[in-house]
PDB file of N, CA and C in Angstrom:
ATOM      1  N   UNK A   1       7.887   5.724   9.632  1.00  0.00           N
ATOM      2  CA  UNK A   1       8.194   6.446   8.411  1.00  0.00           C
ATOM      3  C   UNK A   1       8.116   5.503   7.218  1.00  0.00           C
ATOM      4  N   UNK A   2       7.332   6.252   5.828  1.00  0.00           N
ATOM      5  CA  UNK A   2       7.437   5.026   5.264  1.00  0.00           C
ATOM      6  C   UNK A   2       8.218   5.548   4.091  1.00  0.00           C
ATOM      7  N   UNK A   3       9.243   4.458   3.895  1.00  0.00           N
ATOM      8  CA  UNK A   3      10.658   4.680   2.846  1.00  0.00           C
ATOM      9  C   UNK A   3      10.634   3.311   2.020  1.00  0.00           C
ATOM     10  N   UNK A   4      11.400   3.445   1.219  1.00  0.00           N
ATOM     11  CA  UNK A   4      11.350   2.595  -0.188  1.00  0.00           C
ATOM     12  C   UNK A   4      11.300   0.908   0.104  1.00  0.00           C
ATOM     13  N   UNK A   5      11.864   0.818   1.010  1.00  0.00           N
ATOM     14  CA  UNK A   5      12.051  -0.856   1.888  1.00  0.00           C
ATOM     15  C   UNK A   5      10.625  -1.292   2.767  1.00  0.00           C
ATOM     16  N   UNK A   6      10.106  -0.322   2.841  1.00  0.00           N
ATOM     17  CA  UNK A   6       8.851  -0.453   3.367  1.00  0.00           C
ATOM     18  C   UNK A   6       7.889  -0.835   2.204  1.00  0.00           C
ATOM     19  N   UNK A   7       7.894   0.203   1.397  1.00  0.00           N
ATOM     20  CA  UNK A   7       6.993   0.206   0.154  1.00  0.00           C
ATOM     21  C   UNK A   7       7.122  -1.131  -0.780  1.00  0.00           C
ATOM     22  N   UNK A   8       8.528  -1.419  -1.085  1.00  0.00           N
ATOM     23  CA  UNK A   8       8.960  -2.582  -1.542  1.00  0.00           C
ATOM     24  C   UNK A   8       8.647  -3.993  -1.030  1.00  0.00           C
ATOM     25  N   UNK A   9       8.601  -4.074   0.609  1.00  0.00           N
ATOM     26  CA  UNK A   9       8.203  -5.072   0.898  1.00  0.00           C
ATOM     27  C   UNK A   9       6.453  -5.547   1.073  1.00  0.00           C
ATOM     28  N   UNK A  10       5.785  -4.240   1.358  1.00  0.00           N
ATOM     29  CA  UNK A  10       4.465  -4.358   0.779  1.00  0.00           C
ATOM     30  C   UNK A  10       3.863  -4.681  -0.931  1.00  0.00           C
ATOM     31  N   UNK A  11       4.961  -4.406  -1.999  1.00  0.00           N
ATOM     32  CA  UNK A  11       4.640  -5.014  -2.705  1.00  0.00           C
ATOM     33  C   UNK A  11       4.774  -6.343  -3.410  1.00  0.00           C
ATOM     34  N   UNK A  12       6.084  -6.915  -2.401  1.00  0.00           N
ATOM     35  CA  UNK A  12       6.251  -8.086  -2.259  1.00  0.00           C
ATOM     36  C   UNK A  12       5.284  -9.089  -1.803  1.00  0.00           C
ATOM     37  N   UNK A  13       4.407  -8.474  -0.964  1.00  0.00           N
ATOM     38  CA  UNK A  13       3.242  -9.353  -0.107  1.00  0.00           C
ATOM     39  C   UNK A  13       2.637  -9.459  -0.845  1.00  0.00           C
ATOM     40  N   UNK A  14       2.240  -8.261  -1.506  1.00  0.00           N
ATOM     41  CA  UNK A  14       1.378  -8.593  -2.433  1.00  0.00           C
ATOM     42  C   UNK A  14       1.627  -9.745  -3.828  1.00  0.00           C
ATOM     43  N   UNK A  15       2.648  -9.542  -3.720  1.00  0.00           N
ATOM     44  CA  UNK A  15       3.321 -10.593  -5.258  1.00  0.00           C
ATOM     45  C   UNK A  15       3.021 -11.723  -4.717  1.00  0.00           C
ATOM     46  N   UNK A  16       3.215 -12.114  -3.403  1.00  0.00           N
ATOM     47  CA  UNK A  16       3.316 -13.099  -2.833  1.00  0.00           C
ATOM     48  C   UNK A  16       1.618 -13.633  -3.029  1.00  0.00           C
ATOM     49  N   UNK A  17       0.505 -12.842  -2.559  1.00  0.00           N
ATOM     50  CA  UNK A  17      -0.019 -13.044  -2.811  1.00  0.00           C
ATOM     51  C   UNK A  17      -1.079 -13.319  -4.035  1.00  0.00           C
ATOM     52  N   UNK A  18      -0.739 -12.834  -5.631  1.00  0.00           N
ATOM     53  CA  UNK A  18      -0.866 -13.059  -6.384  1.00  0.00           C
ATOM     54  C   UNK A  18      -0.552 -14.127  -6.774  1.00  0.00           C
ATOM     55  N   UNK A  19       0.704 -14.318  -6.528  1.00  0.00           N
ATOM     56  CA  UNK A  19       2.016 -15.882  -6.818  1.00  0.00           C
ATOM     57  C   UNK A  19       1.436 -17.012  -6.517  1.00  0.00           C
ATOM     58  N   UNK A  20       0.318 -16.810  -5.472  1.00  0.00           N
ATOM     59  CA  UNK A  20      -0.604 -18.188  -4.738  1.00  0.00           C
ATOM     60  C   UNK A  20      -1.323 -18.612  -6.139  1.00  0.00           C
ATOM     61  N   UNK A  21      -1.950 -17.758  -7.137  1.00  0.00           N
ATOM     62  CA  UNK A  21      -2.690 -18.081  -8.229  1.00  0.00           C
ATOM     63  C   UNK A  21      -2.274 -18.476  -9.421  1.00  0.00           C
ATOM     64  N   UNK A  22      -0.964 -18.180  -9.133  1.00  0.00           N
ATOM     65  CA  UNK A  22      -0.468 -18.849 -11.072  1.00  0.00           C
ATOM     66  C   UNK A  22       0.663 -19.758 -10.857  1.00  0.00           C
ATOM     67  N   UNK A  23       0.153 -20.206 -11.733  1.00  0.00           N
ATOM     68  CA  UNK A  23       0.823 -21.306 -12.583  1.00  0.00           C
ATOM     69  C   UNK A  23       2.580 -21.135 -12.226  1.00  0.00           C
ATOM     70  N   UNK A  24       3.477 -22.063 -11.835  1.00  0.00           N
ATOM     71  CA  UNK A  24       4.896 -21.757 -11.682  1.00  0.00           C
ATOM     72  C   UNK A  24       5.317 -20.573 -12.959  1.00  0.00           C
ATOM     73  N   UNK A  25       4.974 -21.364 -13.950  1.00  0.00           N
ATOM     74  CA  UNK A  25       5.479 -20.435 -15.197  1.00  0.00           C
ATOM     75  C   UNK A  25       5.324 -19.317 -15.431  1.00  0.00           C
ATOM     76  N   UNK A  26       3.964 -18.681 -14.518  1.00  0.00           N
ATOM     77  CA  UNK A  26       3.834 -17.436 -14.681  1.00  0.00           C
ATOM     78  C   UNK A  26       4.005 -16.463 -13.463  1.00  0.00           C
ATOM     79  N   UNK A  27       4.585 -16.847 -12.291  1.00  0.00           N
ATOM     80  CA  UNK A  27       4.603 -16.725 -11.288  1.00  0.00           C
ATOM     81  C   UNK A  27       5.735 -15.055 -11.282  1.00  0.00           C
ATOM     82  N   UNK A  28       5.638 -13.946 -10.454  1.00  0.00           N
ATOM     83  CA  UNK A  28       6.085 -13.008 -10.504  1.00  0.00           C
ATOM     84  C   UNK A  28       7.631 -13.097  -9.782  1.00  0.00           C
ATOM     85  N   UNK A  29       8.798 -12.885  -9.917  1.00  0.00           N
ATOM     86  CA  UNK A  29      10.017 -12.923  -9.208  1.00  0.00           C
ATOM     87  C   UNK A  29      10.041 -11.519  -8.227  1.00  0.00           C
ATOM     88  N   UNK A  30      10.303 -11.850  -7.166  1.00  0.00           N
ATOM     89  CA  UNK A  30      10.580 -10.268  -6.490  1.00  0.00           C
ATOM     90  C   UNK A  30      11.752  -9.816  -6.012  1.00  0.00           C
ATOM     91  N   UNK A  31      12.288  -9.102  -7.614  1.00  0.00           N
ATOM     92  CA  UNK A  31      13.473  -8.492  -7.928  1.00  0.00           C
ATOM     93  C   UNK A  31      12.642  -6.807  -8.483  1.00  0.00           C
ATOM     94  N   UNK A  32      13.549  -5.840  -7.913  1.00  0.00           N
ATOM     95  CA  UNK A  32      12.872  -4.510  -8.687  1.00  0.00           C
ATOM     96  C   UNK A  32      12.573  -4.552 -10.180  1.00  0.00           C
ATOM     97  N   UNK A  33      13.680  -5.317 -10.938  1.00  0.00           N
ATOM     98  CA  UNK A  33      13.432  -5.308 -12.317  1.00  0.00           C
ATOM     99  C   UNK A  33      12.410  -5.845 -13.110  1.00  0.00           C
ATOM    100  N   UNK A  34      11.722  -6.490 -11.964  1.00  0.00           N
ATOM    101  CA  UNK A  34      10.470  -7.396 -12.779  1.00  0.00           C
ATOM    102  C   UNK A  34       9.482  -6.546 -13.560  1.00  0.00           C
ATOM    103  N   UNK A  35       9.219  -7.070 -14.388  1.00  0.00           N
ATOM    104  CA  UNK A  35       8.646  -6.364 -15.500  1.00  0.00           C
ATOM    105  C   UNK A  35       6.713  -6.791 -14.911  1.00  0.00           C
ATOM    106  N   UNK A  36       6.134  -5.951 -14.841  1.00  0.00           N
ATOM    107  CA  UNK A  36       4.975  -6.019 -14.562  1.00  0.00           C
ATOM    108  C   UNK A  36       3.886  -5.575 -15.598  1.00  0.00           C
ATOM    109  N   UNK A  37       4.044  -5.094 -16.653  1.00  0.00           N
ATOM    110  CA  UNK A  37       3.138  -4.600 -17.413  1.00  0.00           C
ATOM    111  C   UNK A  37       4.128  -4.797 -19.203  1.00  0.00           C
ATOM    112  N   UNK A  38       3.920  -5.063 -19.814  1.00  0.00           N
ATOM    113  CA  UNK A  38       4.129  -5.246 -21.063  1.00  0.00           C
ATOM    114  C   UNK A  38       4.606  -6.363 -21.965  1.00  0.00           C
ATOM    115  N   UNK A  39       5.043  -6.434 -22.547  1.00  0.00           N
ATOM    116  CA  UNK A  39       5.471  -7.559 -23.271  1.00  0.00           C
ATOM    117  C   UNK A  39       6.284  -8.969 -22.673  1.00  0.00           C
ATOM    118  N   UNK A  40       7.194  -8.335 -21.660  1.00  0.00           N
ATOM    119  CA  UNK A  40       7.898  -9.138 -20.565  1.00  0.00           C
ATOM    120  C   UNK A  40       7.195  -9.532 -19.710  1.00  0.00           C
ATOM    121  N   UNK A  41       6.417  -9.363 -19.682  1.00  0.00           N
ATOM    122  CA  UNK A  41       5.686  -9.527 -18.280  1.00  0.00           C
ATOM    123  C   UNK A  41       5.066 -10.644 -18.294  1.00  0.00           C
ATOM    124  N   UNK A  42       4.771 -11.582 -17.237  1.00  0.00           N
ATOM    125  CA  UNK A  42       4.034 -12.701 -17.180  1.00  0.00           C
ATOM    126  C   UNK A  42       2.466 -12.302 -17.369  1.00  0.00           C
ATOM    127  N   UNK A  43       2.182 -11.279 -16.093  1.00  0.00           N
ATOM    128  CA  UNK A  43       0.983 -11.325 -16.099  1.00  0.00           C
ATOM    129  C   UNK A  43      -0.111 -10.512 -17.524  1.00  0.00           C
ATOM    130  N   UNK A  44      -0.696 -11.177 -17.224  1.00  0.00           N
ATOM    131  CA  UNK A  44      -2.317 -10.651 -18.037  1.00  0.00           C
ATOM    132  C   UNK A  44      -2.958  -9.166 -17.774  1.00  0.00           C
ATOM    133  N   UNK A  45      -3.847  -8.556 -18.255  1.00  0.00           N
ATOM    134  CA  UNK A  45      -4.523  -7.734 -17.797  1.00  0.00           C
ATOM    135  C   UNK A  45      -4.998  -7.936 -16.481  1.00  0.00           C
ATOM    136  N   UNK A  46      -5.925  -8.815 -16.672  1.00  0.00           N
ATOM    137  CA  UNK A  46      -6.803  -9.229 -14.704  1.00  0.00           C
ATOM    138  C   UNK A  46      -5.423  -9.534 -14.089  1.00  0.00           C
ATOM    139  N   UNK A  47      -4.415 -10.012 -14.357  1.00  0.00           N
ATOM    140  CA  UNK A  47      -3.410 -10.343 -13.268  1.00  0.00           C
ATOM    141  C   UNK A  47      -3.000  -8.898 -12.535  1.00  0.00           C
ATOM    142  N   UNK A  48      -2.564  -8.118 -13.340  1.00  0.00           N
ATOM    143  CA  UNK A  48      -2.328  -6.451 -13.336  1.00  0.00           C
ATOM    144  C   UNK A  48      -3.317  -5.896 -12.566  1.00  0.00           C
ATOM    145  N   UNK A  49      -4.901  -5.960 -12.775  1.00  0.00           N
ATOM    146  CA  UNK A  49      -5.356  -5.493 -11.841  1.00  0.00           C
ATOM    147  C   UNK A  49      -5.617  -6.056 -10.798  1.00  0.00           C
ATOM    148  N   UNK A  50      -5.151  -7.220 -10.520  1.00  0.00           N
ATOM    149  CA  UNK A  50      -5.590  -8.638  -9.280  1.00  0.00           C
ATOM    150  C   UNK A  50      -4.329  -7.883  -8.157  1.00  0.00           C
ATOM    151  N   UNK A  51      -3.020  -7.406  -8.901  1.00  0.00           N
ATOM    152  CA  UNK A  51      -1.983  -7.113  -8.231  1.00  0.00           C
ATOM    153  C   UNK A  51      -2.278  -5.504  -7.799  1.00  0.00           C
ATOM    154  N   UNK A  52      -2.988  -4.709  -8.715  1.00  0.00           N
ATOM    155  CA  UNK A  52      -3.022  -3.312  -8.633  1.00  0.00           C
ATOM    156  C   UNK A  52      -3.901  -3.188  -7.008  1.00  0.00           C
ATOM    157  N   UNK A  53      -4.767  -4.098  -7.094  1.00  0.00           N
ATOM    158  CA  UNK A  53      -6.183  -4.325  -5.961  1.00  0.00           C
ATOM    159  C   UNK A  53      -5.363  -4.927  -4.340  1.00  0.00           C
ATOM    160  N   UNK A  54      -4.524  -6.080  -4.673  1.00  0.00           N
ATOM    161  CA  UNK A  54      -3.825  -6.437  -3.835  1.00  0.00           C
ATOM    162  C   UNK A  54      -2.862  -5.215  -3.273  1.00  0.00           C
ATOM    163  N   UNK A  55      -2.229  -4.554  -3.848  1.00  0.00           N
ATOM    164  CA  UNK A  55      -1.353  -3.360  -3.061  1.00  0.00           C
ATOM    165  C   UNK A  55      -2.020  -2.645  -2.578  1.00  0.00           C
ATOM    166  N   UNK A  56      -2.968  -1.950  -3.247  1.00  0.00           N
ATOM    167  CA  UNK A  56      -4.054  -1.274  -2.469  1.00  0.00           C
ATOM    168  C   UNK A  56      -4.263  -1.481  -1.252  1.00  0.00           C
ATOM    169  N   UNK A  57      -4.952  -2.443  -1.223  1.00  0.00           N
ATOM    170  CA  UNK A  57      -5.505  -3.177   0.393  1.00  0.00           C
ATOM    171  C   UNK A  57      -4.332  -3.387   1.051  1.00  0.00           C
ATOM    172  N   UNK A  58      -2.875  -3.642   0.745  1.00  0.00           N
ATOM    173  CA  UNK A  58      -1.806  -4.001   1.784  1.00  0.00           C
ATOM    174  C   UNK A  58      -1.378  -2.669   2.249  1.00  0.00           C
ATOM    175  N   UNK A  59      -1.167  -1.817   1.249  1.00  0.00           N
ATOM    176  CA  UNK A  59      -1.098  -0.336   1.774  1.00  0.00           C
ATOM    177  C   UNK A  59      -1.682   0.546   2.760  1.00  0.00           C
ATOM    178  N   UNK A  60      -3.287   0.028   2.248  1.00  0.00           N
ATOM    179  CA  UNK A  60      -4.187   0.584   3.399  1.00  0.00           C
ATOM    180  C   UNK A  60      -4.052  -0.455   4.928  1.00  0.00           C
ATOM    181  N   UNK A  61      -3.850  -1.821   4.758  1.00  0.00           N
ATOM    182  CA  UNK A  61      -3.838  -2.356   5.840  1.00  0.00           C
ATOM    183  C   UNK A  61      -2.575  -2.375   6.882  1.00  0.00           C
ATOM    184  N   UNK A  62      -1.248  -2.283   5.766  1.00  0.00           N
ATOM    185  CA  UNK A  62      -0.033  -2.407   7.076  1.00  0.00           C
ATOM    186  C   UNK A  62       0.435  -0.786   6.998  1.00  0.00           C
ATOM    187  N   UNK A  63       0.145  -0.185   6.271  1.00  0.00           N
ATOM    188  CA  UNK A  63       0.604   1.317   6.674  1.00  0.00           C
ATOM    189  C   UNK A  63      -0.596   2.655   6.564  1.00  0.00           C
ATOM    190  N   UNK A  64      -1.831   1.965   6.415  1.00  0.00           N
ATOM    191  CA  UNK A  64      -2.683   3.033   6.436  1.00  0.00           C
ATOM    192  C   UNK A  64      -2.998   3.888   5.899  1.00  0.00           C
ATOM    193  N   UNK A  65      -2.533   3.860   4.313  1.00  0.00           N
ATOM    194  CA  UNK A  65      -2.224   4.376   3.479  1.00  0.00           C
ATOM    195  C   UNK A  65      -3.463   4.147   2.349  1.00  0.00           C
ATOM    196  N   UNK A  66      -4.515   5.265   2.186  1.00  0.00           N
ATOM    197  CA  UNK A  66      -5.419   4.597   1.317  1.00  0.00           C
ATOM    198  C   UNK A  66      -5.211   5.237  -0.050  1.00  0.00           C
ATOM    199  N   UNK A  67      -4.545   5.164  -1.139  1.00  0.00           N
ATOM    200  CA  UNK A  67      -4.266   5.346  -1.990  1.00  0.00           C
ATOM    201  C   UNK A  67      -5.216   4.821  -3.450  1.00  0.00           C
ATOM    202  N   UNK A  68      -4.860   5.476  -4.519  1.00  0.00           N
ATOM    203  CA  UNK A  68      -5.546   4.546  -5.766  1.00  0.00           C
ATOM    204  C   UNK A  68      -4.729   4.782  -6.951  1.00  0.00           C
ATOM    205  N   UNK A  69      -4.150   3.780  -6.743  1.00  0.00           N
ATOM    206  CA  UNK A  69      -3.051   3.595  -8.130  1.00  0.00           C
ATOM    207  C   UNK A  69      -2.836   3.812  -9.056  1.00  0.00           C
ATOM    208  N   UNK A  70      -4.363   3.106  -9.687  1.00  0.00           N
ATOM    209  CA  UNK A  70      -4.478   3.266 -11.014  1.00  0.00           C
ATOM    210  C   UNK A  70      -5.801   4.265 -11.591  1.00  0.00           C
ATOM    211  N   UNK A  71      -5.289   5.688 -11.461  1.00  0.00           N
ATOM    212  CA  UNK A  71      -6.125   6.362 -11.906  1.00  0.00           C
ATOM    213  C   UNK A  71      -5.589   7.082 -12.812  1.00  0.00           C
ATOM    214  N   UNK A  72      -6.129   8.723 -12.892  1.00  0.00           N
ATOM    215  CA  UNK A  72      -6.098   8.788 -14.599  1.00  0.00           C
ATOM    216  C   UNK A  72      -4.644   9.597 -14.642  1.00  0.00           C
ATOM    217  N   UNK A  73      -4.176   9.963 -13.509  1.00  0.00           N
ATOM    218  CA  UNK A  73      -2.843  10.494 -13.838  1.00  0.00           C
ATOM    219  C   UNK A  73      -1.818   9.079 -13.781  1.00  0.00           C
ATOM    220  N   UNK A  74      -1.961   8.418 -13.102  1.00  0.00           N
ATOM    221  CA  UNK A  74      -1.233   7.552 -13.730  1.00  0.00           C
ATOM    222  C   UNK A  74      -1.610   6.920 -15.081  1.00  0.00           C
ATOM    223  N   UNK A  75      -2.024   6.644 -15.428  1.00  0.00           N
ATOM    224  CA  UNK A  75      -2.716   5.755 -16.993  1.00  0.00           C
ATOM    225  C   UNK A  75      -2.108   7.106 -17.856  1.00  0.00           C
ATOM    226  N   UNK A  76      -1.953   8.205 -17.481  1.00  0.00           N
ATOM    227  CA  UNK A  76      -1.651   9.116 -18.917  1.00  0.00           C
ATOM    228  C   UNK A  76      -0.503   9.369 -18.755  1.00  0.00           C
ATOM    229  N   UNK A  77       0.396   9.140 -18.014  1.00  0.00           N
ATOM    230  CA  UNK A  77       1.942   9.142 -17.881  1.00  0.00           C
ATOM    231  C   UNK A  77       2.402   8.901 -19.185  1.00  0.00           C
ATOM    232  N   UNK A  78       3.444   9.389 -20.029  1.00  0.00           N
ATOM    233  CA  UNK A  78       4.342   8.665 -20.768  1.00  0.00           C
ATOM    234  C   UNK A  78       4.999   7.275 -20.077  1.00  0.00           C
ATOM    235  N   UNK A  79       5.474   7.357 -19.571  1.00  0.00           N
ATOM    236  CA  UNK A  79       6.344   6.294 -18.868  1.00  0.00           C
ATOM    237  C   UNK A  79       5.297   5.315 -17.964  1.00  0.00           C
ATOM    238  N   UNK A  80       4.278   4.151 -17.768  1.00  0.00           N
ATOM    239  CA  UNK A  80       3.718   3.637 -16.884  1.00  0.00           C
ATOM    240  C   UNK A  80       4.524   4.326 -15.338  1.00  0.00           C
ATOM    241  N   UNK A  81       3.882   4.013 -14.384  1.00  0.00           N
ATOM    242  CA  UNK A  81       4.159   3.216 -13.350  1.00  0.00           C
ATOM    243  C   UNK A  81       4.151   1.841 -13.016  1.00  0.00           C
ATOM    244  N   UNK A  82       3.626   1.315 -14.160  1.00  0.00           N
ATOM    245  CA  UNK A  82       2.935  -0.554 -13.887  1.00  0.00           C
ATOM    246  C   UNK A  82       4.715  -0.740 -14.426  1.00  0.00           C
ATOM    247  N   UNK A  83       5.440  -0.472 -15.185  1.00  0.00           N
ATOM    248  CA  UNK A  83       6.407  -1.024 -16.005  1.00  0.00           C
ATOM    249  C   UNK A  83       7.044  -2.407 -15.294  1.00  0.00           C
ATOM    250  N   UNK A  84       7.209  -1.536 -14.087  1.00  0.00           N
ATOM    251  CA  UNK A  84       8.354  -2.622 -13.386  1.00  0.00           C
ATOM    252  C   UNK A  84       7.947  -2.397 -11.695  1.00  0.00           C
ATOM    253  N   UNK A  85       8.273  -3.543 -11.007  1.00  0.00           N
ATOM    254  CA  UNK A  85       8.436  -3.410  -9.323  1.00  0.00           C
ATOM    255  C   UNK A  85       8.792  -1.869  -8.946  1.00  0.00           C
ATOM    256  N   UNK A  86      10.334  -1.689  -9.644  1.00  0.00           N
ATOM    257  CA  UNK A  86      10.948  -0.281  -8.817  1.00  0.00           C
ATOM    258  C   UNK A  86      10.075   0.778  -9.515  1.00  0.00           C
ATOM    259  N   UNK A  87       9.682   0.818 -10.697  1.00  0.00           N
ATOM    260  CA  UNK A  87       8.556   1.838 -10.962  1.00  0.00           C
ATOM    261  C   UNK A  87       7.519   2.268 -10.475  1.00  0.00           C
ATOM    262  N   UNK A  88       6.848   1.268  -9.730  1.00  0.00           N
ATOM    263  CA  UNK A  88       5.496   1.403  -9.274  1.00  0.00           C
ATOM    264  C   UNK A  88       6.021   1.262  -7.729  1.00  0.00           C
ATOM    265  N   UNK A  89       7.182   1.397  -7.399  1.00  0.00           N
ATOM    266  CA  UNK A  89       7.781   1.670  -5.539  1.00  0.00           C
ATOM    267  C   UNK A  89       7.930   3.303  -5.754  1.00  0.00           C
ATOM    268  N   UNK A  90       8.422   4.008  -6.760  1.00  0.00           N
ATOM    269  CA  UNK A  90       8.759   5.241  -6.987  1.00  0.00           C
ATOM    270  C   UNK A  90       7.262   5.958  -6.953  1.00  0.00           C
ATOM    271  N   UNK A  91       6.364   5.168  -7.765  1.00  0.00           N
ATOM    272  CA  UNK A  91       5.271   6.205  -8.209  1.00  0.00           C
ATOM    273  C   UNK A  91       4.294   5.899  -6.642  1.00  0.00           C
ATOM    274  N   UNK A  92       4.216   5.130  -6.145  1.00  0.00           N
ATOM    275  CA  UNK A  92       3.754   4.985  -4.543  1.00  0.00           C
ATOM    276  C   UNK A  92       4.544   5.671  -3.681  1.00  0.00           C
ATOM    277  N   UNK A  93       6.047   6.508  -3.831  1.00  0.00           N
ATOM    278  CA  UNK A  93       6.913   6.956  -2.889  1.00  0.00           C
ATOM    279  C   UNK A  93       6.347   8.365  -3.067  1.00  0.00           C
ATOM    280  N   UNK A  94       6.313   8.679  -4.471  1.00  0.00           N
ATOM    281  CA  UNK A  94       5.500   9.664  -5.186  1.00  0.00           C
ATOM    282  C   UNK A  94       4.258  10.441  -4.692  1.00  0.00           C
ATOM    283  N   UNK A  95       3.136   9.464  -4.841  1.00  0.00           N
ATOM    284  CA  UNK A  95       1.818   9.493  -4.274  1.00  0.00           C
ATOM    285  C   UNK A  95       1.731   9.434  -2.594  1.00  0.00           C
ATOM    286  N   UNK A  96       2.922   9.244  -1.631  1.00  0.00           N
ATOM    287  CA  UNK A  96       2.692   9.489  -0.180  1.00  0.00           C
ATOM    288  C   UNK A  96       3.457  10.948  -0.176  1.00  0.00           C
ATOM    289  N   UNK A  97       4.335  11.240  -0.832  1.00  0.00           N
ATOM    290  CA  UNK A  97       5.144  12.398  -0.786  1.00  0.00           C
ATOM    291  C   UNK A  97       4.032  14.000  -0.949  1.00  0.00           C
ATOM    292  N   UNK A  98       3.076  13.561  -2.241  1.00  0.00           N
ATOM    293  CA  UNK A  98       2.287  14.451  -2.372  1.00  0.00           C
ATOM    294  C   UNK A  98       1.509  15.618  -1.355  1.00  0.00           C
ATOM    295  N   UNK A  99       1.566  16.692  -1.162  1.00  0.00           N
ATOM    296  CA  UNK A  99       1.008  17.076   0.257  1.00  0.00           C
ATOM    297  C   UNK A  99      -0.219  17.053   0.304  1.00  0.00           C
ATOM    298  N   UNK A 100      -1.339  16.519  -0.593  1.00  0.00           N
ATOM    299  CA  UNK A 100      -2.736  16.462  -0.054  1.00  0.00           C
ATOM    300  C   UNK A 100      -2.896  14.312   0.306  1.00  0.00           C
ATOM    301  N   UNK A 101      -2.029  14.017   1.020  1.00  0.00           N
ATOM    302  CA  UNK A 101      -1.394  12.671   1.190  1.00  0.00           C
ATOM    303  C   UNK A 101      -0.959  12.756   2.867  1.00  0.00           C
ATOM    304  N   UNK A 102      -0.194  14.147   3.272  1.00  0.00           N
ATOM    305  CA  UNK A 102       0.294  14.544   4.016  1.00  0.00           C
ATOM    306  C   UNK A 102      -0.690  14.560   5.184  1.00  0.00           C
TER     307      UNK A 102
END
């Protein structure tokens, strides 16, 4: 079953694996509150999508889950999903919940 501790720790791998590329200073913390997209945020654009690409593939690889993140219903949200860790665990809890997902 896949639940929020699942989802969370796949995007941890992925942080993890981003984290291999930067610089200490810019390196991502994996706390829900981390700010992933805006002004707070360490990363860059390409970092954002280096991480968007990385979940992808961990999704599809440890839970089989082939999803696409960043498309146009997400991008037209008021609210991102990129904002933060627990944002983008909700909008992936979201996108498996959906019944053409099912």
């Amino acid at each position: 079953m896949i639940n929020r501790d699942t989802v969370q720790r796949v995007l941890f791998d992925a942080i993890d694996e981003i984290n291999d590329s930067l610089p200490d200073d810019r390196k991502l913390r994996k706390q829900p509150e981390t700010r992933l997209f805006g002004g707070e945020s360490t990363l860059d654009s390409l970092g954002l999508v280096n991480l968007i690409v990385a979940i992808e593939q961990r999704l599809d690889e440890d839970l089989g889950l082939a999803l696409t993140l960043a498309d146009e219903k997400a991008l037209s949200r008021k609210a991102s999903p990129f904002r933060s860790i627990d944002s983008l665990a909700n909008y992936v809890l979201e996108l498996v919940e959906r019944p053409d997902n099912a």
